[in-house]
Protein backbone atom coordinates (compact mmCIF):
# COMPACT_ATOMS: atom_id res chain seq x y z
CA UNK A 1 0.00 0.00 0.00
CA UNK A 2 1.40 3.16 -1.01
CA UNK A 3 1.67 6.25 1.44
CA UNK A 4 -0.88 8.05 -0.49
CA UNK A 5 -3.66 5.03 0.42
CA UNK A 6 -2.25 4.43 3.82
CA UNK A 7 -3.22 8.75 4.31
CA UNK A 8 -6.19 8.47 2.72
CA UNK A 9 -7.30 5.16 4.84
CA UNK A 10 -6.01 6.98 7.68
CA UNK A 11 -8.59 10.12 6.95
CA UNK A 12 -11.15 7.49 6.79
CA UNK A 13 -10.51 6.06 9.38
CA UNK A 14 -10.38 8.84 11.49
CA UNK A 15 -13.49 10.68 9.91
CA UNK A 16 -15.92 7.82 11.28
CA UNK A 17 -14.38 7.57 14.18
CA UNK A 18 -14.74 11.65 15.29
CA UNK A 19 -18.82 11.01 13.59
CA UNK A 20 -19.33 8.11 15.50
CA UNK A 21 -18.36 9.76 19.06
CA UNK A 22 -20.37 12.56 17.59
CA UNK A 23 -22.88 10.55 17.11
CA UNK A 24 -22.55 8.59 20.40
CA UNK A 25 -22.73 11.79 22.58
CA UNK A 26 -25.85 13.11 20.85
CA UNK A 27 -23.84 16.07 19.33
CA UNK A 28 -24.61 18.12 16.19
CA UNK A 29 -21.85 18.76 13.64
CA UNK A 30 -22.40 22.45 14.60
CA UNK A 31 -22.19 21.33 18.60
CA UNK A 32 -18.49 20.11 17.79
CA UNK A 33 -17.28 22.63 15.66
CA UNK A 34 -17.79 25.30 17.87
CA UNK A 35 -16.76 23.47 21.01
CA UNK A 36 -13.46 22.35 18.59
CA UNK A 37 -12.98 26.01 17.42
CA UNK A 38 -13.24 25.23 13.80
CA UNK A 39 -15.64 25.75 11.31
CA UNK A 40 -18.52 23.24 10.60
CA UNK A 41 -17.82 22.97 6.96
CA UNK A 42 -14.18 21.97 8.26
CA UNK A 43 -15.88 19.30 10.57
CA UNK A 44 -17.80 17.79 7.83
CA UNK A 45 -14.96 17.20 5.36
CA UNK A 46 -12.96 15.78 8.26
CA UNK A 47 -15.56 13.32 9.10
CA UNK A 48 -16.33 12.70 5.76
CA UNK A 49 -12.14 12.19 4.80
CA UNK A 50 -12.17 15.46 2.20
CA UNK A 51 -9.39 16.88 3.70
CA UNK A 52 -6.47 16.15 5.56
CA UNK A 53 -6.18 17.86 9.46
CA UNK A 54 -3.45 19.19 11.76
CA UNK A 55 -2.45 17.31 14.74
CA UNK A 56 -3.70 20.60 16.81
CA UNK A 57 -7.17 20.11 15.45
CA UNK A 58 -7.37 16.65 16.18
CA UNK A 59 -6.51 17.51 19.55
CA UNK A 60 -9.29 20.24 20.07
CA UNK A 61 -11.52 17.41 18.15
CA UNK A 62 -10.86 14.33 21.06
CA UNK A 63 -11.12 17.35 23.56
CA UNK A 64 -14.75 19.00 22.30
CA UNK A 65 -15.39 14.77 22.05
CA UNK A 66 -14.19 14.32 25.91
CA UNK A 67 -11.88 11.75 24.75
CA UNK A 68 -8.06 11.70 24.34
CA UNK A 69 -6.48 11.98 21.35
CA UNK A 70 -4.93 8.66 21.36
CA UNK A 71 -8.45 7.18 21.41
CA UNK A 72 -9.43 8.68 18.08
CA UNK A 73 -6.56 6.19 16.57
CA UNK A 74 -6.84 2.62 19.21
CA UNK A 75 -8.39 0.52 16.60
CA UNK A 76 -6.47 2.17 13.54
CA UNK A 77 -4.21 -0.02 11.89
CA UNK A 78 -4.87 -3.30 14.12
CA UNK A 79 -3.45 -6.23 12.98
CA UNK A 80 -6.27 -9.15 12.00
CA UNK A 81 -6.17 -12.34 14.04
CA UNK A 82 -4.75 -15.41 13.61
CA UNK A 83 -6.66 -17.92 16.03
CA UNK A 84 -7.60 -21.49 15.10
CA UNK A 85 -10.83 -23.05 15.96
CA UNK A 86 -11.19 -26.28 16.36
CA UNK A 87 -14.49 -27.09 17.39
CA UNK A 88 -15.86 -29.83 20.60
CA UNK A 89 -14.86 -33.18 18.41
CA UNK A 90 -13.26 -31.83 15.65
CA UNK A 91 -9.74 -32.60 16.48
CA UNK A 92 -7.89 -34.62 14.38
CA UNK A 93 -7.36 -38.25 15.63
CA UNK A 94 -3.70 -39.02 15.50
CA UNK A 95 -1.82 -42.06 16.56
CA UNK A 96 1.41 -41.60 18.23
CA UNK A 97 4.12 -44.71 18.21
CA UNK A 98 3.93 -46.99 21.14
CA UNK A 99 -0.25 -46.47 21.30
CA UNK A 100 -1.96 -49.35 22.08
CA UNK A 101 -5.76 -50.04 21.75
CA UNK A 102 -7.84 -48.07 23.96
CA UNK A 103 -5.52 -44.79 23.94
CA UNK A 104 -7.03 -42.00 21.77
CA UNK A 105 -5.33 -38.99 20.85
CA UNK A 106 -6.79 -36.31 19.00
CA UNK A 107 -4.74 -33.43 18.16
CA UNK A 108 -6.00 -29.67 19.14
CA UNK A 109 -4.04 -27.40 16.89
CA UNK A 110 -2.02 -27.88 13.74
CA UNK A 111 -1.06 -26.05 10.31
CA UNK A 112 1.48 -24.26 12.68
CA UNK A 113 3.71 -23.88 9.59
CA UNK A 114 7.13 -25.31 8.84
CA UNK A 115 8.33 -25.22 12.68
CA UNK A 116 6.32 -26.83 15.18
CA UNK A 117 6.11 -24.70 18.21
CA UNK A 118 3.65 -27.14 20.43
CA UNK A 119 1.20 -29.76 19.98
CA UNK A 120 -1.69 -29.94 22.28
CA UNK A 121 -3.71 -33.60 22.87
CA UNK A 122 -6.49 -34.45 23.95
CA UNK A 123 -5.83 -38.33 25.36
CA UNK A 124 -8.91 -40.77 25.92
CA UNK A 125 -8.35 -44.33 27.61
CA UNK A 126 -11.22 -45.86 27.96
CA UNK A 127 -10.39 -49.00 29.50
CA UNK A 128 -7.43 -50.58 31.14
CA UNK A 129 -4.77 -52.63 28.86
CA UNK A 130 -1.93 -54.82 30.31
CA UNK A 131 0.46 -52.89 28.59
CA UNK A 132 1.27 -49.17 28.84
CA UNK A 133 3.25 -46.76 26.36
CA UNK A 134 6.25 -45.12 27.07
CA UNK A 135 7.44 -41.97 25.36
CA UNK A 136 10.66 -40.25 25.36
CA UNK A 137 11.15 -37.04 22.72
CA UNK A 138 12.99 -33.46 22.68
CA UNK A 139 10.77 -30.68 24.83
CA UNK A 140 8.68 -30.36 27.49
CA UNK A 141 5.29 -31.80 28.09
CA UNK A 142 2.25 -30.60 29.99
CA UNK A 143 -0.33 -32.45 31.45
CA UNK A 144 -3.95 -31.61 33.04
CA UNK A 145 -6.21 -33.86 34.40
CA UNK A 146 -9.79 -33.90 33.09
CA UNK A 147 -11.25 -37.17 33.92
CA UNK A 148 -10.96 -39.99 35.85
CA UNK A 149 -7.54 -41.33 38.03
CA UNK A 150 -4.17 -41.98 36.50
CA UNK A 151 -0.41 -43.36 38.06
CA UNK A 152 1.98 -41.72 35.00
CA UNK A 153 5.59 -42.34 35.75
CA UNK A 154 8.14 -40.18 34.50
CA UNK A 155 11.89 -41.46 34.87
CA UNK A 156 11.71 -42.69 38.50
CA UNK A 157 9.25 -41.18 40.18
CA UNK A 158 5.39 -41.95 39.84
CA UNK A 159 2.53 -38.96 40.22
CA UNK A 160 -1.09 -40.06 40.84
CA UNK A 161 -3.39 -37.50 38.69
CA UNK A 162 -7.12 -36.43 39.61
CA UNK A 163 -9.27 -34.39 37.57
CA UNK A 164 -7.69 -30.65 38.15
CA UNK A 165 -4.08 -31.86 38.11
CA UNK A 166 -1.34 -30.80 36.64
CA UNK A 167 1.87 -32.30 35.58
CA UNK A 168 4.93 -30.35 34.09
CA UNK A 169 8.36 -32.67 32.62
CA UNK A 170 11.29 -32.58 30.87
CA UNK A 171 10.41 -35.11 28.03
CA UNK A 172 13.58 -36.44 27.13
CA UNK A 173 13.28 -38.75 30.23
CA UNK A 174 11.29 -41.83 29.54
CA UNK A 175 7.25 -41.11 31.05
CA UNK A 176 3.84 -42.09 29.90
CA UNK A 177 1.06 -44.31 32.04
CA UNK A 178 2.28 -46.92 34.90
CA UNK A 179 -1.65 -47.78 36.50
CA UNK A 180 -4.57 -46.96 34.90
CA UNK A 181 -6.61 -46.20 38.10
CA UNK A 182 -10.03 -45.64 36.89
CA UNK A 183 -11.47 -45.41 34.06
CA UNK A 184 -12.25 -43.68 31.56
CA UNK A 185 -9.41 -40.97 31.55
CA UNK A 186 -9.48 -37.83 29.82
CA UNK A 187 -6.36 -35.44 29.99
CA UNK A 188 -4.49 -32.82 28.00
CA UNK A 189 -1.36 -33.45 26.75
CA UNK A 190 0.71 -30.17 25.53
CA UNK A 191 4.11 -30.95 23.85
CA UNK A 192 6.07 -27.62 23.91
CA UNK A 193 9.43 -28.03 21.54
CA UNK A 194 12.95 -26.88 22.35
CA UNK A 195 13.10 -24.80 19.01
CA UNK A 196 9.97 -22.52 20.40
CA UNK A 197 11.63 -20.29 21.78
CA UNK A 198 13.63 -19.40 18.52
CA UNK A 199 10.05 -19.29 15.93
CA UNK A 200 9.16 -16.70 15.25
């Protein structure tokens, strides 16, 4: 965008803004102006972006408008969003090496470009197996309790997790499930990688 758009969005911009307090506050065009100092002709090219104004009228403007003058530009220029959605169910089922039947993991977040920052799980068992899977990868992992009662081991030390638990590791030491204490289990898994710190 050249600077000649980037003025002309600005006047925009700044034109509904000063109509829309205006507006708000029950004020005439001829209410302002004279409260502003300025003509009313001047007011309605302003607020209709005809003409370019003076940082010394904007700041008689935001006074007459009992606002400051940095409110007249908070929302100017605001960068759009870039959240991801992913809706009760919608997560992508995954399976991770060293699942066995019963373990479901379905994965929160993804698309997160060519560097993986984290990768947050939602893990299911829903009933007890004889054998248990044990993980051990760069990072740190999180884990919160959601459902049900859990013994998850991580090098050699056991934790017993309740729903509202949490559970914080380095995951380059072997961990995952020792006793599956009752069933079914629902917790969050959030693998945070050691190159997060540098994306970005």
């Amino acid at each position: 965008m050249s600077d000649a758009d980037n003025s002309g969005s600005l006047e925009r911009y700044l034109g509904n803004t000063i109509r829309d307090l205006r507006q708000k506050h029950g004020l005439t065009i001829a209410d302002v102006a004279n409260l502003a100092g300025i003509s009313r002709g001047m007011l309605s090219k302003i607020e209709n972006a005809q003409t370019a104004t003076s940082l010394d009228t904007l700041s008689r403007l935001a006074a007459a408008l009992g606002v400051s003058i940095a409110t007249l530009f908070r929302g100017y220029d605001v960068r759009d969003g870039s959240a991801q959605l992913v809706k009760s169910g919608e997560g992508m089922e995954v399976v991770r090496r060293g699942t066995k039947k019963g373990h479901t993991y379905h994965l929160l977040a993804y698309d997160q470009g060519p560097t993986k920052v984290f990768e947050p799980f939602l893990i299911t068992i829903d009933h007890e197996s004889e054998t248990f899977p044990i993980f051990e990868h760069p990072g740190t992992e999180f884990i919160y309790m959601l459902e049900g009662e859990i013994e998850y081991r991580h090098g050699q030390n056991t934790y017993v997790l309740t729903p509202g638990d949490a559970l914080t590791f380095r995951a380059d030491i072997p961990h995952g499930p020792e006793k599956l204490t009752r069933c079914p289990i629902r917790f969050l898994s959030v693998l945070m990688y050691p190159n997060a710190a540098d994306a970005g």
